[in-house]
C-alpha atoms as a PDB file:
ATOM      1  CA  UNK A   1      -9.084 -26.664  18.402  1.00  0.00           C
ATOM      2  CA  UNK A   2     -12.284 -27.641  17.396  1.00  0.00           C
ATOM      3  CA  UNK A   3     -15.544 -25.097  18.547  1.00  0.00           C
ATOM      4  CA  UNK A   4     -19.333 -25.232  18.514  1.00  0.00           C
ATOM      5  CA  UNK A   5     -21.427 -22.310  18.057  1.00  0.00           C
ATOM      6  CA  UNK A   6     -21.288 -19.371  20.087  1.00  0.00           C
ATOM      7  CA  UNK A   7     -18.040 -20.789  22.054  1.00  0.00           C
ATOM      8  CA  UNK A   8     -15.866 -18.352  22.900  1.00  0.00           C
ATOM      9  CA  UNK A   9     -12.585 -19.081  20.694  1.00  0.00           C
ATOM     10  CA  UNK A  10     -10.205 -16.713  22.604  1.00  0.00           C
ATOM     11  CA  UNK A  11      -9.838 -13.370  23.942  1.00  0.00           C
ATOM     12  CA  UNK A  12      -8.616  -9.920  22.413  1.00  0.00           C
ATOM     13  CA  UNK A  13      -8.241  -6.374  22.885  1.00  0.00           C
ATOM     14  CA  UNK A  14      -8.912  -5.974  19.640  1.00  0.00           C
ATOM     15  CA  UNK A  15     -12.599  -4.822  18.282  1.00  0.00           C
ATOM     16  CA  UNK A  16     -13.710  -7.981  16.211  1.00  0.00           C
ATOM     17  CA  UNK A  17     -13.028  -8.548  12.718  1.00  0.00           C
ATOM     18  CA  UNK A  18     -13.430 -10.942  10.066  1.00  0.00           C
ATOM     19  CA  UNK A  19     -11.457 -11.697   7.162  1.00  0.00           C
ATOM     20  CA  UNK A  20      -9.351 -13.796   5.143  1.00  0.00           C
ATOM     21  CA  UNK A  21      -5.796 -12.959   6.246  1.00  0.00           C
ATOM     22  CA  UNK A  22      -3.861 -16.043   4.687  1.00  0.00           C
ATOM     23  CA  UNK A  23      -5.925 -15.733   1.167  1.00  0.00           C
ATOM     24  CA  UNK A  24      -7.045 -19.886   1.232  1.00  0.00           C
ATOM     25  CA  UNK A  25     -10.877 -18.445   0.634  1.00  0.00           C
ATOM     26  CA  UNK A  26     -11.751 -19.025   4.452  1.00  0.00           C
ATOM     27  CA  UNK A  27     -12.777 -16.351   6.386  1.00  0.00           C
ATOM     28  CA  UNK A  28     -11.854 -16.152  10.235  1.00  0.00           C
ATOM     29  CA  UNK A  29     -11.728 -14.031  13.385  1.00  0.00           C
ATOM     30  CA  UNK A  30      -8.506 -11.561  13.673  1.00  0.00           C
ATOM     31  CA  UNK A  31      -6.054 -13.542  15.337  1.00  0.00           C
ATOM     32  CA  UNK A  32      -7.111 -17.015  13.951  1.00  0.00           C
ATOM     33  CA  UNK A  33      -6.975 -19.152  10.799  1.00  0.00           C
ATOM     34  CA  UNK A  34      -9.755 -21.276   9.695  1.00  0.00           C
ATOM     35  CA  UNK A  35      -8.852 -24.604   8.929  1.00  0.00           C
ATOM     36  CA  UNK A  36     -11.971 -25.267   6.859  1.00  0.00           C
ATOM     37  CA  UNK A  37     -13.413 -28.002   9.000  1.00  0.00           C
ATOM     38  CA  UNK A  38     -15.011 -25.890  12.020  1.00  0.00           C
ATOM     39  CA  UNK A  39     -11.523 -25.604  13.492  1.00  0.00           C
ATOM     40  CA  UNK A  40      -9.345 -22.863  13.935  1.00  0.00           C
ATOM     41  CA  UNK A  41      -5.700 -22.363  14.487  1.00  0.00           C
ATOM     42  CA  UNK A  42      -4.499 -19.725  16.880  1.00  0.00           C
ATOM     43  CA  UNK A  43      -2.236 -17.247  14.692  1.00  0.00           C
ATOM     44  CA  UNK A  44       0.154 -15.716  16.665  1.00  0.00           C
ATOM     45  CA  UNK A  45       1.374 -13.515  13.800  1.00  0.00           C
ATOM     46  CA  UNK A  46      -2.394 -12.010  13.403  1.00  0.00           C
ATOM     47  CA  UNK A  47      -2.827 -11.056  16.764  1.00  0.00           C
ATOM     48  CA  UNK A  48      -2.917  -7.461  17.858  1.00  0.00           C
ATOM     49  CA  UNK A  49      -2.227  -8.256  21.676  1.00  0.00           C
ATOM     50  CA  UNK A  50       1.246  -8.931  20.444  1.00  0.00           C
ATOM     51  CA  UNK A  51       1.898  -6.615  17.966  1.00  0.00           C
ATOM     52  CA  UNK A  52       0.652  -3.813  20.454  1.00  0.00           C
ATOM     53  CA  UNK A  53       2.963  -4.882  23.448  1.00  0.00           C
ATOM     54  CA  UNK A  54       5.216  -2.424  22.719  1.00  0.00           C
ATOM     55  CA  UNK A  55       2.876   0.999  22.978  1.00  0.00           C
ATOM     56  CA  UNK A  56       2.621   0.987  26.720  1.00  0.00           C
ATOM     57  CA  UNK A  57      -0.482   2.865  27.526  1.00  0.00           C
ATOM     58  CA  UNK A  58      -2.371   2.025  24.056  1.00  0.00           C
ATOM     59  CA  UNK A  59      -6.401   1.008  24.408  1.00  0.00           C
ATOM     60  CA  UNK A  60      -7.448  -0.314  21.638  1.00  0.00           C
ATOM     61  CA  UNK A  61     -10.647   0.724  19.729  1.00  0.00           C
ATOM     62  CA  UNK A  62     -12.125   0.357  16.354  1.00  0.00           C
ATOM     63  CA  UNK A  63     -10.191  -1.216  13.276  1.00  0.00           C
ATOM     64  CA  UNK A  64     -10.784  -1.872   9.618  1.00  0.00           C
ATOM     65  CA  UNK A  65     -10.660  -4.387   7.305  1.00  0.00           C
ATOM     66  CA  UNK A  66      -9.404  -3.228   4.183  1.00  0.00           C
ATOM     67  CA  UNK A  67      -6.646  -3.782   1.354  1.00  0.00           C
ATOM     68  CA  UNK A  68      -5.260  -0.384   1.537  1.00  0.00           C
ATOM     69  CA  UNK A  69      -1.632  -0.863  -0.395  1.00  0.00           C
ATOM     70  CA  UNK A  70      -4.020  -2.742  -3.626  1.00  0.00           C
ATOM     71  CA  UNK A  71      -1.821  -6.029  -3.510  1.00  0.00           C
ATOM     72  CA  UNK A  72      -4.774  -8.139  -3.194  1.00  0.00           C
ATOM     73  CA  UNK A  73      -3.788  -8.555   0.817  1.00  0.00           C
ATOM     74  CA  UNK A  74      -6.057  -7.585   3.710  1.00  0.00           C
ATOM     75  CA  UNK A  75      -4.826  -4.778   5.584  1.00  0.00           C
ATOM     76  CA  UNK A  76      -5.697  -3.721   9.296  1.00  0.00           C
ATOM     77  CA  UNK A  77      -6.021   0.071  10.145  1.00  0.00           C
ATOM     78  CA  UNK A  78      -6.654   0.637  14.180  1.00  0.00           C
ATOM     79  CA  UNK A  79      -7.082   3.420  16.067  1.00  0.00           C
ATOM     80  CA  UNK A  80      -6.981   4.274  19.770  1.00  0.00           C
ATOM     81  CA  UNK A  81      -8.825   5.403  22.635  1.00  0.00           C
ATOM     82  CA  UNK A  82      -6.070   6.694  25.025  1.00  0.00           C
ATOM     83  CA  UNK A  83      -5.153  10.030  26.628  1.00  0.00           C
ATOM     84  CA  UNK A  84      -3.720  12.457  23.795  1.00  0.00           C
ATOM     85  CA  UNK A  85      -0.697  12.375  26.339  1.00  0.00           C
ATOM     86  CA  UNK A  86       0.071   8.679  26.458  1.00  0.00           C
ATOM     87  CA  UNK A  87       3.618   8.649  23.970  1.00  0.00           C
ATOM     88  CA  UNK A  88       2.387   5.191  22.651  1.00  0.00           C
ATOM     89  CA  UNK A  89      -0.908   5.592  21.802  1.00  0.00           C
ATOM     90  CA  UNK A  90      -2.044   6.805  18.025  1.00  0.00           C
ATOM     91  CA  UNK A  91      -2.902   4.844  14.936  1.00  0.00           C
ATOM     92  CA  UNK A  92      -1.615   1.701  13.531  1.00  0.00           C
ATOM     93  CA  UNK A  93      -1.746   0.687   9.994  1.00  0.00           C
ATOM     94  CA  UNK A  94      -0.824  -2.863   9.757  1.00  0.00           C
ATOM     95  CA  UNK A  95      -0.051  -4.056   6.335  1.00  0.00           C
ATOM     96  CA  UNK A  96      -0.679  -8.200   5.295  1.00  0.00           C
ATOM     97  CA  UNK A  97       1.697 -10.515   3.641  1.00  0.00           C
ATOM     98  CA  UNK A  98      -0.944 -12.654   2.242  1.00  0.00           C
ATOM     99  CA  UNK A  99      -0.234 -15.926   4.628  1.00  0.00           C
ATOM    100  CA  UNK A 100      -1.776 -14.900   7.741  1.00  0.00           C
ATOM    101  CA  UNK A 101       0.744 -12.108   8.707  1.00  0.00           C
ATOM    102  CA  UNK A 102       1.688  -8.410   8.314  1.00  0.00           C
ATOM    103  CA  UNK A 103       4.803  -7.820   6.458  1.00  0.00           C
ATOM    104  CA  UNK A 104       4.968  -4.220   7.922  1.00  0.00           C
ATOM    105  CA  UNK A 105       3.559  -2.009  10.077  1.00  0.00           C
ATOM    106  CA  UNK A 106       3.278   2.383  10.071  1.00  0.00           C
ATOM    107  CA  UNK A 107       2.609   4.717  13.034  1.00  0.00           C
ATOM    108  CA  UNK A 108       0.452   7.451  12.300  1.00  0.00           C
ATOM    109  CA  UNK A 109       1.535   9.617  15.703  1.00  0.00           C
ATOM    110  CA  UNK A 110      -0.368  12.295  13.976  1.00  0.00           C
ATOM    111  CA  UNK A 111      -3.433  10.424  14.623  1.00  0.00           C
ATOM    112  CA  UNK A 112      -3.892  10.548  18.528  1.00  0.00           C
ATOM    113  CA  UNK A 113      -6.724  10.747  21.816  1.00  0.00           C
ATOM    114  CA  UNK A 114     -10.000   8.964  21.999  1.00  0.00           C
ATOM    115  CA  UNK A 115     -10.562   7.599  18.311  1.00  0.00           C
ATOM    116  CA  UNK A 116     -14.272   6.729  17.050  1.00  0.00           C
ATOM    117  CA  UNK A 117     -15.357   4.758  14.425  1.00  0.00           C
ATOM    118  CA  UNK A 118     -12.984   4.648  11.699  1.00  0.00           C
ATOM    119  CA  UNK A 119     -14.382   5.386   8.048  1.00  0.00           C
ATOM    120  CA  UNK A 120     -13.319   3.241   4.796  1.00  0.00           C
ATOM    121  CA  UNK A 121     -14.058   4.684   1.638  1.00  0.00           C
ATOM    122  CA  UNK A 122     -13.451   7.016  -1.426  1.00  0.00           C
ATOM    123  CA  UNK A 123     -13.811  10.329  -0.468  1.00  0.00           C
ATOM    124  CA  UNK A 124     -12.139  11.493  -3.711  1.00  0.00           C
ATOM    125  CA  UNK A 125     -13.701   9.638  -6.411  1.00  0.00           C
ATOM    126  CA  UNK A 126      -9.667   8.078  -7.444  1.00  0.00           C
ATOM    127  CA  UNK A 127     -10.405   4.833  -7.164  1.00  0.00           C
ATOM    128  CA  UNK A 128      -8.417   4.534  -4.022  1.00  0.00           C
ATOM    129  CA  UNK A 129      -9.501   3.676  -0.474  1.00  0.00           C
ATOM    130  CA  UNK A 130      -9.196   6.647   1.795  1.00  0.00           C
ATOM    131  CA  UNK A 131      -9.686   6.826   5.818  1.00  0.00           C
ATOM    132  CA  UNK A 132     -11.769   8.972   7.927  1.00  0.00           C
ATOM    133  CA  UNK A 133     -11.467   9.107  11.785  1.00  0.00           C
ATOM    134  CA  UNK A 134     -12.743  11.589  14.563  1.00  0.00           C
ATOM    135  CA  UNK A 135     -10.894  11.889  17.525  1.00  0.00           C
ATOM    136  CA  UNK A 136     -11.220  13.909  20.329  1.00  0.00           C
ATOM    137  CA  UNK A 137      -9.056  14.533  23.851  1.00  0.00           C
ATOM    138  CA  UNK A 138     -10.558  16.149  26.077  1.00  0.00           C
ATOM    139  CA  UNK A 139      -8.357  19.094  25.639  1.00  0.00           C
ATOM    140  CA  UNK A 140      -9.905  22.306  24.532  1.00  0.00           C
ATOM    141  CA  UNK A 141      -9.245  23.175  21.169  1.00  0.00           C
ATOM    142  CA  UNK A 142      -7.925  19.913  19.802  1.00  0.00           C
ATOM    143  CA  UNK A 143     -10.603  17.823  19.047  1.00  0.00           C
ATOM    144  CA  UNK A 144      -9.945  16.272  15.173  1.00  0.00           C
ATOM    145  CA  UNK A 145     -11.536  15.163  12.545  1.00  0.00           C
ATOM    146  CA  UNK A 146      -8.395  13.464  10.224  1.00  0.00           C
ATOM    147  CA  UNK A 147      -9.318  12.324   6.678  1.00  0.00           C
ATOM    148  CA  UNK A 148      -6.376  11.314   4.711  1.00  0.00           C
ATOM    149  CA  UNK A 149      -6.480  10.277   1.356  1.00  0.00           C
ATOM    150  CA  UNK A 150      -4.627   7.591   0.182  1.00  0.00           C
ATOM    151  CA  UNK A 151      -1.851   8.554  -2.539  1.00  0.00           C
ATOM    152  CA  UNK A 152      -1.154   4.506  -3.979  1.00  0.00           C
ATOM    153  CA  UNK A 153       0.605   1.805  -2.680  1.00  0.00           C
ATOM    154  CA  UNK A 154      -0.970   2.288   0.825  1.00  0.00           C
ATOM    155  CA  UNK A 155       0.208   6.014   1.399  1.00  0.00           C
ATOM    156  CA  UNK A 156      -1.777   7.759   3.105  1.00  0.00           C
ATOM    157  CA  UNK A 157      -1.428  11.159   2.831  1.00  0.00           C
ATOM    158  CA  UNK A 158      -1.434  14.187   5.475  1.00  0.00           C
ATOM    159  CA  UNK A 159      -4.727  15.093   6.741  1.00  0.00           C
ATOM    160  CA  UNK A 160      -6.794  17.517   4.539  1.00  0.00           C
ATOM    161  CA  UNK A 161      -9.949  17.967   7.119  1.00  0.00           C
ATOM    162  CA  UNK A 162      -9.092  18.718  10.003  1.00  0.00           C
ATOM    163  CA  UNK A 163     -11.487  20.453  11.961  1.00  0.00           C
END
C-alpha cells in the first residue's frame, strides 16, 4: 500500500500511537509497519482489534507506548472505558517481541470502569517506569486512582494509591 498525506491508512479502535514495533528504526502507526519508502504493511500481529476480540464488551481508550519489561522492545499498556460490570473489560498490558508482535500479553482485572489518561513515568525515583491511571464507574464509592509501580522485568506491582 502506498499513501499520500493525510490518507486515511486504516481503521482502529485503538487510540493512536506511534512507534517502532519491529525495531528496523522506522516509526509507524499501531497496527502497521513502515516499509521505509512511504508504504506501509498492514500488521496483523500489531493490531488491537484482534487481540481484543476475545473481551466481549471491552471499549477501548487510552494506551501507552512504553518498554515496560527493559528488553529494549516497545510495550503497549491500554486501558478501558466500559461498565465496571462488563467481565471482559479492564487493562491490558501487551508485551513486544521486537519484530512487530507481542510475545505475551497480562490482564490487570484489578484495573476496571471508565479509564482516563494513562500516566508513564517514575513515580519512585528507581529507575523503572511505573503507571498511573484514574478510573471511575459510576458506582458510589469506587471511583480509583491505581498507581502501580513497576518491580523489574515488567511487573507491575499491586496498587499503592488508591483513592
Amino acid at each position: 500500500m502506498t499513501f499520500s498525506a493525510g490518507q486515511l491508512i486504516g481503521e482502529s479502535s485503538a487510540f493512536p500511537a506511534i512507534g517502532d514495533f519491529n525495531n528496523d528504526g522506522l516509526l509507524e502507526p499501531f497496527g502497521f509497519l513502515n516499509l521505509g519508502d512511504w508504504t506501509f504493511n498492514i500488521a496483523p500481529s500489531l493490531a488491537l482489534d484482534l487481540i481484543v476480540a476475545g473481551y466481549q464488551g471491552r471499549i477501548n481508550r487510552d494506551n501507552r507506548v512504553l518498554d515496560l519489561d527493559g528488553d529494549g522492545n516497545l510495550d503497549v499498556v491500554w486501558n478501558v472505558y466500559s461498565d465496571a460490570n462488563v467481565t471482559g473489560s479492564f487493562t491490558l498490558i501487551l508485551f513486544g517481541d521486537g519484530a512487530g508482535g507481542f510475545s505475551r500479553v497480562e490482564e490487570r482485572p484489578d484495573i476496571i470502569g471508565f479509564g482516563e489518561t494513562i500516566v508513564a513515568a517514575d513515580f519512585n525515583n528507581d529507575g523503572l517506569v511505573d503507571i498511573y491511571s484514574p478510573v471511575y464507574t459510576h458506582l458510589l464509592g469506587v471511583d480509583s486512582a491505581y498507581l502501580l509501580l513497576n518491580e523489574g522485568g515488567g511487573v507491575l506491582g499491586d496498587n499503592v494509591a488508591e483513592v
